[in-house]
Protein backbone atom coordinates (compact mmCIF):
# COMPACT_ATOMS: atom_id res chain seq x y z
CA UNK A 1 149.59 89.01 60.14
CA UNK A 2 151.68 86.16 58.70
CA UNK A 3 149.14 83.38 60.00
CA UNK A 4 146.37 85.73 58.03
CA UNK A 5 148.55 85.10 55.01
CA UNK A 6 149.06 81.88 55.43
CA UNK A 7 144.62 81.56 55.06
CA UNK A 8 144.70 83.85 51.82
CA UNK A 9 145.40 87.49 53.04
CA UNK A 10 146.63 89.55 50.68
CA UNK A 11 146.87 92.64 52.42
CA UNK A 12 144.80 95.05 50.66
CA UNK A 13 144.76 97.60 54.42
CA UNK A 14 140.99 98.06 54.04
CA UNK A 15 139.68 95.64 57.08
CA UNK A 16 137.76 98.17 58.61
CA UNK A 17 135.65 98.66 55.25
CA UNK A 18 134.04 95.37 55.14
CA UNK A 19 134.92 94.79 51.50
CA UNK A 20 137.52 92.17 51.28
CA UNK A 21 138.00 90.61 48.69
CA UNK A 22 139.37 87.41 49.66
CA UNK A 23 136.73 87.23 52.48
CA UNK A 24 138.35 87.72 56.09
CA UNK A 25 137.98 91.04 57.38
CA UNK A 26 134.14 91.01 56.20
CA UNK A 27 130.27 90.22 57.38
CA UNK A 28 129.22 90.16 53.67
CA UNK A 29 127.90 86.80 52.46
CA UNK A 30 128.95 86.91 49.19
CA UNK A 31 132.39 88.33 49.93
CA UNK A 32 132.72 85.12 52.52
CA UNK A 33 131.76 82.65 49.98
CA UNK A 34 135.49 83.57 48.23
CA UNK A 35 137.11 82.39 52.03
CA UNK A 36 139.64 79.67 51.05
CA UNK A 37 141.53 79.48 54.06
CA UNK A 38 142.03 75.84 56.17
CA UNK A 39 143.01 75.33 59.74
CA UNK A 40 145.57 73.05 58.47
CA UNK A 41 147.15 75.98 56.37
CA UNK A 42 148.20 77.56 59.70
CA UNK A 43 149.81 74.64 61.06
CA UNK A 44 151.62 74.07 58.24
CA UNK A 45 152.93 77.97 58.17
CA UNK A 46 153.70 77.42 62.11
CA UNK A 47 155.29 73.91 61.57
CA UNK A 48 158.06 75.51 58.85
CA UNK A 49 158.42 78.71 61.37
CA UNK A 50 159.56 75.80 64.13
CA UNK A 51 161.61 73.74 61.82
CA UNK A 52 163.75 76.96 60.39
CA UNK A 53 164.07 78.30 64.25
CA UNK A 54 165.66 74.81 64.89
CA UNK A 55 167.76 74.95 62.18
CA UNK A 56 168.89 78.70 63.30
CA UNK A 57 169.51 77.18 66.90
CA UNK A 58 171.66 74.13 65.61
CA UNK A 59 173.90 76.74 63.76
CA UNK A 60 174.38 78.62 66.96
CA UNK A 61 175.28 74.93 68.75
CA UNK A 62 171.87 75.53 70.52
CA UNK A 63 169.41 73.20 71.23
CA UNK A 64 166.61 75.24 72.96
CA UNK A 65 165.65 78.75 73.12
CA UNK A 66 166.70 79.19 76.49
CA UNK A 67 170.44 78.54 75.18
CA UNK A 68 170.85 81.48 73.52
CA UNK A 69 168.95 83.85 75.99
CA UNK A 70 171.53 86.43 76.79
CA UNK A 71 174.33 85.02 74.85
CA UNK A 72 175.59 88.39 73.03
CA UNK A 73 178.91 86.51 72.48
CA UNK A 74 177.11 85.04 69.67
CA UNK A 75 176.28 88.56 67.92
CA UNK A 76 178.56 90.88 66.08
CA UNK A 77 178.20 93.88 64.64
CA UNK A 78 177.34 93.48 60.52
CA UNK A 79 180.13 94.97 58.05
CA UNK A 80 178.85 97.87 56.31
CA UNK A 81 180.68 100.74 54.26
CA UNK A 82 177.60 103.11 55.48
CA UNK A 83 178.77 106.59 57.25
CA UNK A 84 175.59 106.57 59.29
CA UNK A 85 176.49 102.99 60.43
CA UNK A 86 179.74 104.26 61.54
CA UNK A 87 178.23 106.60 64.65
CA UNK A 88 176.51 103.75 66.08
CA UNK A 89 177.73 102.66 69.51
CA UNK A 90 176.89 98.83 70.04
CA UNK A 91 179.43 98.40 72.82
CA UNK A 92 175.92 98.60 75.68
CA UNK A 93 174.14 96.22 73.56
CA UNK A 94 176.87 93.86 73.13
CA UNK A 95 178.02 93.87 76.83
CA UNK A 96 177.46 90.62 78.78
CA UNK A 97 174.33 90.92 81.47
CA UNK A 98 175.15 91.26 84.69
CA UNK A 99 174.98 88.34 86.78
CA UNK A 100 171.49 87.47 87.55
CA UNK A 101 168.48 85.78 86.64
CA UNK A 102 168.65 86.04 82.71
CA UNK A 103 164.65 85.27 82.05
CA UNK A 104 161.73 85.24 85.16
CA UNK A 105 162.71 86.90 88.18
CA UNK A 106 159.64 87.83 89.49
CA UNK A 107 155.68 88.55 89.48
CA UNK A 108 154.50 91.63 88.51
CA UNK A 109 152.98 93.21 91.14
CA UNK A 110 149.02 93.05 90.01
CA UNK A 111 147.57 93.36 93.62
CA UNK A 112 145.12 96.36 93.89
CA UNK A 113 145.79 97.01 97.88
CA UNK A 114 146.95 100.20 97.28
CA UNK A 115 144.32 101.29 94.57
CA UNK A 116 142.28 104.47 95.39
CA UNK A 117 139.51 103.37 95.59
CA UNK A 118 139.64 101.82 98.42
CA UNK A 119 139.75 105.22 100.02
CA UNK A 120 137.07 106.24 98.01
CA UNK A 121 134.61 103.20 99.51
CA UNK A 122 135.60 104.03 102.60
CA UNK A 123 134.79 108.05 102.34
CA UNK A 124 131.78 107.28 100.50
CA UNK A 125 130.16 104.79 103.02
CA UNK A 126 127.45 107.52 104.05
CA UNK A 127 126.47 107.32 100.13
CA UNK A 128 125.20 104.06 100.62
CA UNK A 129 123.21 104.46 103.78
CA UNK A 130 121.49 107.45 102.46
CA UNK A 131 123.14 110.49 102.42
CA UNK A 132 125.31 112.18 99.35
CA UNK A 133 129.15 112.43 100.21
CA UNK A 134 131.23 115.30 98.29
CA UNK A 135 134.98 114.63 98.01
CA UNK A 136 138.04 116.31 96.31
CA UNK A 137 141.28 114.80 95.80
CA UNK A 138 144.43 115.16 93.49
CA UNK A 139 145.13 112.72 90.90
CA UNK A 140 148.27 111.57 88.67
CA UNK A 141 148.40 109.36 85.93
CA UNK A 142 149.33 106.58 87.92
CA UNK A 143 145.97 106.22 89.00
CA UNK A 144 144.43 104.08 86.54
CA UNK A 145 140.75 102.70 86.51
CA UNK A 146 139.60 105.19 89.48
CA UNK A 147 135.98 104.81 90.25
CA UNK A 148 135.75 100.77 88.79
CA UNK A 149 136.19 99.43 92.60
CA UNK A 150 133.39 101.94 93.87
CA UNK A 151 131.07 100.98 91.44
CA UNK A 152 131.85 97.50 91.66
CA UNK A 153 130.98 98.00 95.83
CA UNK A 154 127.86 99.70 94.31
CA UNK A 155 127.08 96.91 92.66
CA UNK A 156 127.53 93.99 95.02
CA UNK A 157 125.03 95.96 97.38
CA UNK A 158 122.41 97.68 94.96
CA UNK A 159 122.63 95.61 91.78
CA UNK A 160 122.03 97.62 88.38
CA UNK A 161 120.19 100.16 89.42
CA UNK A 162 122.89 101.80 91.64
CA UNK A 163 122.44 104.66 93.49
CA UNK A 164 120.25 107.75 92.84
CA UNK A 165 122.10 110.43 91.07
CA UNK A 166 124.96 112.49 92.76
CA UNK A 167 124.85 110.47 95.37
CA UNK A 168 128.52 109.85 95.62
CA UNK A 169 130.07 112.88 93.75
CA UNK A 170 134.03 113.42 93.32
CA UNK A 171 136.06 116.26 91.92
CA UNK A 172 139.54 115.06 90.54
CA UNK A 173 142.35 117.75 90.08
CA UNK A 174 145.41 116.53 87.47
CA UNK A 175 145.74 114.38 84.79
CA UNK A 176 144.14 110.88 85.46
CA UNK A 177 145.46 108.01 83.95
CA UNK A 178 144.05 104.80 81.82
CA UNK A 179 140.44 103.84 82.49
CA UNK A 180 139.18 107.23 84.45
CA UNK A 181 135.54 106.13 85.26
CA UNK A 182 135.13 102.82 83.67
CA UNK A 183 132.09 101.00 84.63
CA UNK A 184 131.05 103.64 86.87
CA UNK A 185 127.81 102.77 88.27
CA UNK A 186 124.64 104.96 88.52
CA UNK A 187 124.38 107.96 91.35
CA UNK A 188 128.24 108.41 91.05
CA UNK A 189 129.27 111.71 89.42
CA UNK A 190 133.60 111.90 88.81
CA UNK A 191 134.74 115.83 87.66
CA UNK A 192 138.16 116.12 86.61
CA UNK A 193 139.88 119.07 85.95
CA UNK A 194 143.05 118.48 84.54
CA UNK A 195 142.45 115.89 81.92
CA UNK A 196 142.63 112.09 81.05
CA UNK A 197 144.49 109.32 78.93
CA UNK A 198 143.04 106.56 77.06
CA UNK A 199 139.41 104.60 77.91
CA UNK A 200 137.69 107.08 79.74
CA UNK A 201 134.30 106.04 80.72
CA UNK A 202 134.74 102.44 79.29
CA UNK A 203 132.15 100.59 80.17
CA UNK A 204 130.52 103.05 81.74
CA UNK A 205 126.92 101.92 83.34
CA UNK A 206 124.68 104.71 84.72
CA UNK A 207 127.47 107.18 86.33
CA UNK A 208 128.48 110.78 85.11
CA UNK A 209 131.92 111.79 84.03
CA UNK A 210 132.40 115.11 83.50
CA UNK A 211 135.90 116.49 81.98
CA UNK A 212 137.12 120.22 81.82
CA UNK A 213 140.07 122.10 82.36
CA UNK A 214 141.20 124.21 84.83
CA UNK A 215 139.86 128.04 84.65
CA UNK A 216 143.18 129.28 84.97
CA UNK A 217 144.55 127.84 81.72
CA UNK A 218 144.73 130.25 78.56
CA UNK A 219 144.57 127.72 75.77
CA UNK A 220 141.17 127.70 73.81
CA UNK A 221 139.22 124.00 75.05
CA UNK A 222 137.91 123.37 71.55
CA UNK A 223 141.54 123.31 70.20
CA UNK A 224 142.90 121.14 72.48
CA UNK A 225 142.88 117.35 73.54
CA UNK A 226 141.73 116.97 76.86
CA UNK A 227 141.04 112.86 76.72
CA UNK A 228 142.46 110.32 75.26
CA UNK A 229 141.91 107.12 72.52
CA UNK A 230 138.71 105.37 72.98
CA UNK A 231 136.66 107.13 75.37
CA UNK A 232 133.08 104.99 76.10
CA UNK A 233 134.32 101.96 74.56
CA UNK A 234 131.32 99.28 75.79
CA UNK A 235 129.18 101.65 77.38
CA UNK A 236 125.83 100.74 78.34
CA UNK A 237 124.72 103.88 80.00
CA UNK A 238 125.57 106.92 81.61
CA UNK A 239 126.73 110.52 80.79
CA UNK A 240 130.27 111.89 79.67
CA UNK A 241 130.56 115.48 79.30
CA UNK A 242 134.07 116.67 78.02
CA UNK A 243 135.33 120.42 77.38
CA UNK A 244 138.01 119.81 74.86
CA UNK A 245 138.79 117.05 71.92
CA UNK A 246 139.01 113.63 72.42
CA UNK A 247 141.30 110.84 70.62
CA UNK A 248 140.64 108.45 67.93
CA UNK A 249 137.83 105.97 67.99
CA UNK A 250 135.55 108.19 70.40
CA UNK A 251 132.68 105.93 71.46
CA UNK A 252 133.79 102.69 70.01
CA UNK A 253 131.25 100.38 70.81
CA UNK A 254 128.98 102.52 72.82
CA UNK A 255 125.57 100.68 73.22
CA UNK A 256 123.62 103.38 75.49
CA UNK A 257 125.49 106.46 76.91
CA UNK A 258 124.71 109.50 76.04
CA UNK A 259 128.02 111.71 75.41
CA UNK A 260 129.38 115.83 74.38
CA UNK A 261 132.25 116.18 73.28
CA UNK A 262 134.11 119.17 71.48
CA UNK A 263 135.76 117.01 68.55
CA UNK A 264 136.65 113.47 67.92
CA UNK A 265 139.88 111.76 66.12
CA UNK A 266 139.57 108.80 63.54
CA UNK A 267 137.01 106.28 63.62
CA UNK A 268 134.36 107.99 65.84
CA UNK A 269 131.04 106.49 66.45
CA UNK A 270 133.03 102.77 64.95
CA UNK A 271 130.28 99.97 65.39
CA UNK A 272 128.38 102.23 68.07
CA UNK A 273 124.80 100.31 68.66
CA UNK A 274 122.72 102.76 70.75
CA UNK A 275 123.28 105.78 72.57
CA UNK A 276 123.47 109.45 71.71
CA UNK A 277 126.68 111.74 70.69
CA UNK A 278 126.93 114.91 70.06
CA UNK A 279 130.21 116.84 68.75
CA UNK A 280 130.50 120.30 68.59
CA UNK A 281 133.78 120.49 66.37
CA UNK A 282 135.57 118.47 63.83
CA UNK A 283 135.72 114.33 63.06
CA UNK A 284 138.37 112.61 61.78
CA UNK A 285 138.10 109.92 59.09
CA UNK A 286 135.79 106.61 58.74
CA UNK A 287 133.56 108.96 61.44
CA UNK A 288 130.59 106.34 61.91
CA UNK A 289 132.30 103.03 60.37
CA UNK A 290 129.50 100.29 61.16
CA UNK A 291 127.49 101.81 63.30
CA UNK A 292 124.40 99.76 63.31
CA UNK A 293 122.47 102.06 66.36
CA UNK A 294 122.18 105.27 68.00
CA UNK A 295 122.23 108.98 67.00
CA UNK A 296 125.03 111.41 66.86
CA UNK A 297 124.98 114.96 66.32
CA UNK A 298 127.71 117.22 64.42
CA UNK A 299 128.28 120.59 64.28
CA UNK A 300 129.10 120.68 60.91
CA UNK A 301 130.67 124.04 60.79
CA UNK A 302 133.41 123.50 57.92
CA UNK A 303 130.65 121.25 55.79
CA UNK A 304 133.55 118.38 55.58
CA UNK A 305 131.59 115.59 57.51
CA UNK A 306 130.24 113.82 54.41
CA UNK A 307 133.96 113.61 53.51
CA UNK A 308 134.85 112.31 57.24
CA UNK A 309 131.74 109.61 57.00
CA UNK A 310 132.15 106.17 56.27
CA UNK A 311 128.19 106.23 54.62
CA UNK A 312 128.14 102.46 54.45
CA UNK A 313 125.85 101.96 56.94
CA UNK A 314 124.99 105.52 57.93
CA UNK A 315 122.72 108.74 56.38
CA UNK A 316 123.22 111.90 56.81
CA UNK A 317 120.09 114.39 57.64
CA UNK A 318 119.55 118.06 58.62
CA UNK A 319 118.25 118.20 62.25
CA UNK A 320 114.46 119.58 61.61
CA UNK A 321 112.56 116.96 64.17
CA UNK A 322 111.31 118.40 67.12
CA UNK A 323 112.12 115.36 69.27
CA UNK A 324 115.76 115.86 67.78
CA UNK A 325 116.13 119.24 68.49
CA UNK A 326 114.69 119.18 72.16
CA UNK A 327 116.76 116.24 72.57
CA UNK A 328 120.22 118.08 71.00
CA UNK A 329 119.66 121.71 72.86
CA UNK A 330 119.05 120.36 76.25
CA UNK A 331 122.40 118.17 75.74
CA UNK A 332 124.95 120.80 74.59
CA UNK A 333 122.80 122.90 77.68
CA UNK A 334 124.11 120.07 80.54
CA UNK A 335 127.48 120.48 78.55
CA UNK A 336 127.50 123.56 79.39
CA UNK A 337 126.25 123.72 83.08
CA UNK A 338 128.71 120.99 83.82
CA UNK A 339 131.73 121.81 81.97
CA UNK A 340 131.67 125.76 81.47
CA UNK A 341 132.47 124.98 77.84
CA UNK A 342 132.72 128.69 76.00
CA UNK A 343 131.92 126.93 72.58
CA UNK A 344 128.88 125.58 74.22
CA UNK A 345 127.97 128.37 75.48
CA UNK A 346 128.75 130.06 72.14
CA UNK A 347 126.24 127.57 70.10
CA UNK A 348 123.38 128.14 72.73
CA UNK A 349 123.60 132.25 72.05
CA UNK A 350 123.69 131.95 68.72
CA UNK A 351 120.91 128.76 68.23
CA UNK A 352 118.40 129.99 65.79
CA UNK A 353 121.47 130.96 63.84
CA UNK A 354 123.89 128.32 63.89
CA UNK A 355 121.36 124.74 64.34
CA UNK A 356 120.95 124.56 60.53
CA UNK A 357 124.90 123.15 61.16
CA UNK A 358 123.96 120.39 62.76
CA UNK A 359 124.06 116.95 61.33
CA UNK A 360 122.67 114.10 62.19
CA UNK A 361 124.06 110.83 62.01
CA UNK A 362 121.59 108.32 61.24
CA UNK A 363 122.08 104.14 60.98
CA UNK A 364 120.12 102.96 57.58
CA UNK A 365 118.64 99.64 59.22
CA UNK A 366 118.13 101.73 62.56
CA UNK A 367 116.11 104.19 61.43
CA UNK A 368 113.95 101.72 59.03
CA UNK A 369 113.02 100.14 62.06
CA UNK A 370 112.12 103.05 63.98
CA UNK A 371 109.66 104.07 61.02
CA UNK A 372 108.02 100.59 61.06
CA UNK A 373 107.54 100.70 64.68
CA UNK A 374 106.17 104.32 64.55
CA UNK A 375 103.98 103.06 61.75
CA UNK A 376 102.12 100.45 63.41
CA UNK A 377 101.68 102.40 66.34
CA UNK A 378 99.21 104.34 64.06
CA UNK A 379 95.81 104.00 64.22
CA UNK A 380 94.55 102.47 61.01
CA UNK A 381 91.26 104.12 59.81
CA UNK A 382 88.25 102.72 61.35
CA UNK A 383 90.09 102.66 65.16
CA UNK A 384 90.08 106.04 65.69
CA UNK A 385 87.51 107.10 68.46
CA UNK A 386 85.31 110.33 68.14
CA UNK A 387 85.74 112.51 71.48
CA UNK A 388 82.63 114.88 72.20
CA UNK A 389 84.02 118.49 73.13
CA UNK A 390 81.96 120.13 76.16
CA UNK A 391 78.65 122.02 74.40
């Protein structure tokens, strides 16, 4: 933040709007015309940082950093009349370490030798000879990234394309941790029941994630969180099909996967560039923040979207298409088979009644494009061919 300062930030907390004034945090040309910042204004900001940590150092007879590291003789508690200041306890922080190394001690422990997926390629070996494996385990949310390592395997022996679907198909019980499904490559479906923390399905590339929880719980899905903060960031293709609400910045990014999803936090849809989403419940705000590509669908139940929308980039349109509506039913349909969702199920019963709630979300340039493409398909006048009926 300081270094942004030190270029001509002047903080105005709207970065994510694309209006700054001073020309930053923005893609507008005439906005980055105002841009007075120089390389050599950072250095100069860094340079004084260095100079006053020296001069901090030289007061504390230091002459590096690694002079003072664990030197708590040099700190004292400040003199203050405050009563809360009184029930503070710095004796712990104040103690001397314990003998020891006072700065590196060791690597962190990055290898992946224990990683479950290494079970998983080794279950799943029939999968890639031919014949569809079914497997169930537990999961905690230790296990982080489960289902990258398969689909990497995947990849290194069937490129892109993967496998055909289901081939490899995986039922999770528990609560999964970071990364559930990223990348996961085409053929492989991953069911959890439980539920999931942050980046499910980033990345994802042609596999199925499907999300729900467990039939025994009492709790009403549509209510509840069952993933976590940006779900589908970077993903190219695939499905994710989630019975519950979903964190902030839902789909971040999302380029080609198709998604369901119950309700989203902030900053849904931010910068998506392909894809389709549909969300049965409420969005948070800046829903659709530069999102240059794709669809998404809302069931606009309390009529707040429009409030939720960042319409910079984005209209807003009743779902009347045919192609749309085809495209939206048989969606919140697979939600349903996969995930048992009772508000799915709900908004299928009801259809002729409750579609006129659906909204769709619509990029301005995207959809100019997708008329001028659909207009030159036409036939002009002139090309059109007469076809005889039989007598």
């Amino acid at each position: 933040t300081a270094s942004l300062v030190a270029t001509g930030c002047i903080m105005l907390r709207k970065c994510h709007l694309n209006t700054c004034s001073v020309g930053i945090a923005t893609q507008d040309p005439k906005l980055r015309e105002k841009y007075i910042g120089r390389p050599e204004d950072v250095i100069t900001y860094f340079t004084y940082v260095a100079e006053r940590v020296r001069w901090w150092l030289a007061r504390l007879g230091a002459k590096t950093l690694d002079d003072i590291v664990g030197a708590v003789e040099k700190l004292q508690p400040r003199a203050t009349s405050h009563w809360k200041a009184k029930l503070l306890d710095l004796t712990a922080v104040l103690a001397p370490p314990v003998a020891g190394p006072r700065r590196f001690a060791k690597a962190m422990p990055w290898s992946l030798d224990d990683h479950v997926d290494h079970d998983l390629i080794r279950r799943a070996e029939p999968a890639m000879l031919g014949k569809s494996v079914e497997l169930a385990l537990p999961i905690d949310n230790s296990k982080r990234a489960v289902g990258t390592l398969l689909s990497g395997e995947i990849a290194r022996r069937f490129g892109a394309r993967g496998l055909t679907d289901n081939s490899i198909r995986v039922r999770f019980t528990g609560s999964a941790g970071q990364s559930f499904g990223a990348f996961l490559a085409p053929g492989v479906t991953q069911e959890l029941c439980g539920d999931a923390n942050d980046y499910v399905g980033k990345g994802l590339s042609g596999g199925r994630i499907v999300v729900y929880p467990p039939a025994s719980s009492r709790f009403q899905p549509e209510q509840n969180v069952i993933i976590g903060n940006v779900a589908l960031y970077g993903a190219t293709a695939g499905d994710l099909f989630a019975c519950g609400l979903a964190g902030e910045r839902f789909a971040v990014r999302n380029s080609g996967a198709r998604a369901v999803i119950e309700g989203v936090g902030d900053h849904g849809c931010e910068y998506m560039t392909g894809g389709v989403v549909v969300v049965l419940g409420p969005v948070g705000r800046n829903f659709a923040a530069g999102m240059s590509g794709g669809t998404a669908y809302v069931f606009d139940q309390a009529q707040t979207l429009r409030a939720k929308t960042n319409l910079e980039m984005v209209d807003l349109e009743s779902v009347v298409d045919e192609s749309d509506l085809w495209l939206l039913y048989g969606l919140v349909e697979d939600h349903v088979r996969f995930t048992g969702s009772p508000l799915g199920r709900r908004v299928l019963d009801n259809w002729e009644h409750l579609v006129a709630r659906f909204v769709k979300v619509m990029p301005i340039d995207y959809k100019r494009v997708l008329q001028a493409r659909r207009a030159a398909s036409r036939p002009r006048p002139g090309q059109l061919s007469v076809v005889k009926g039989p007598h």
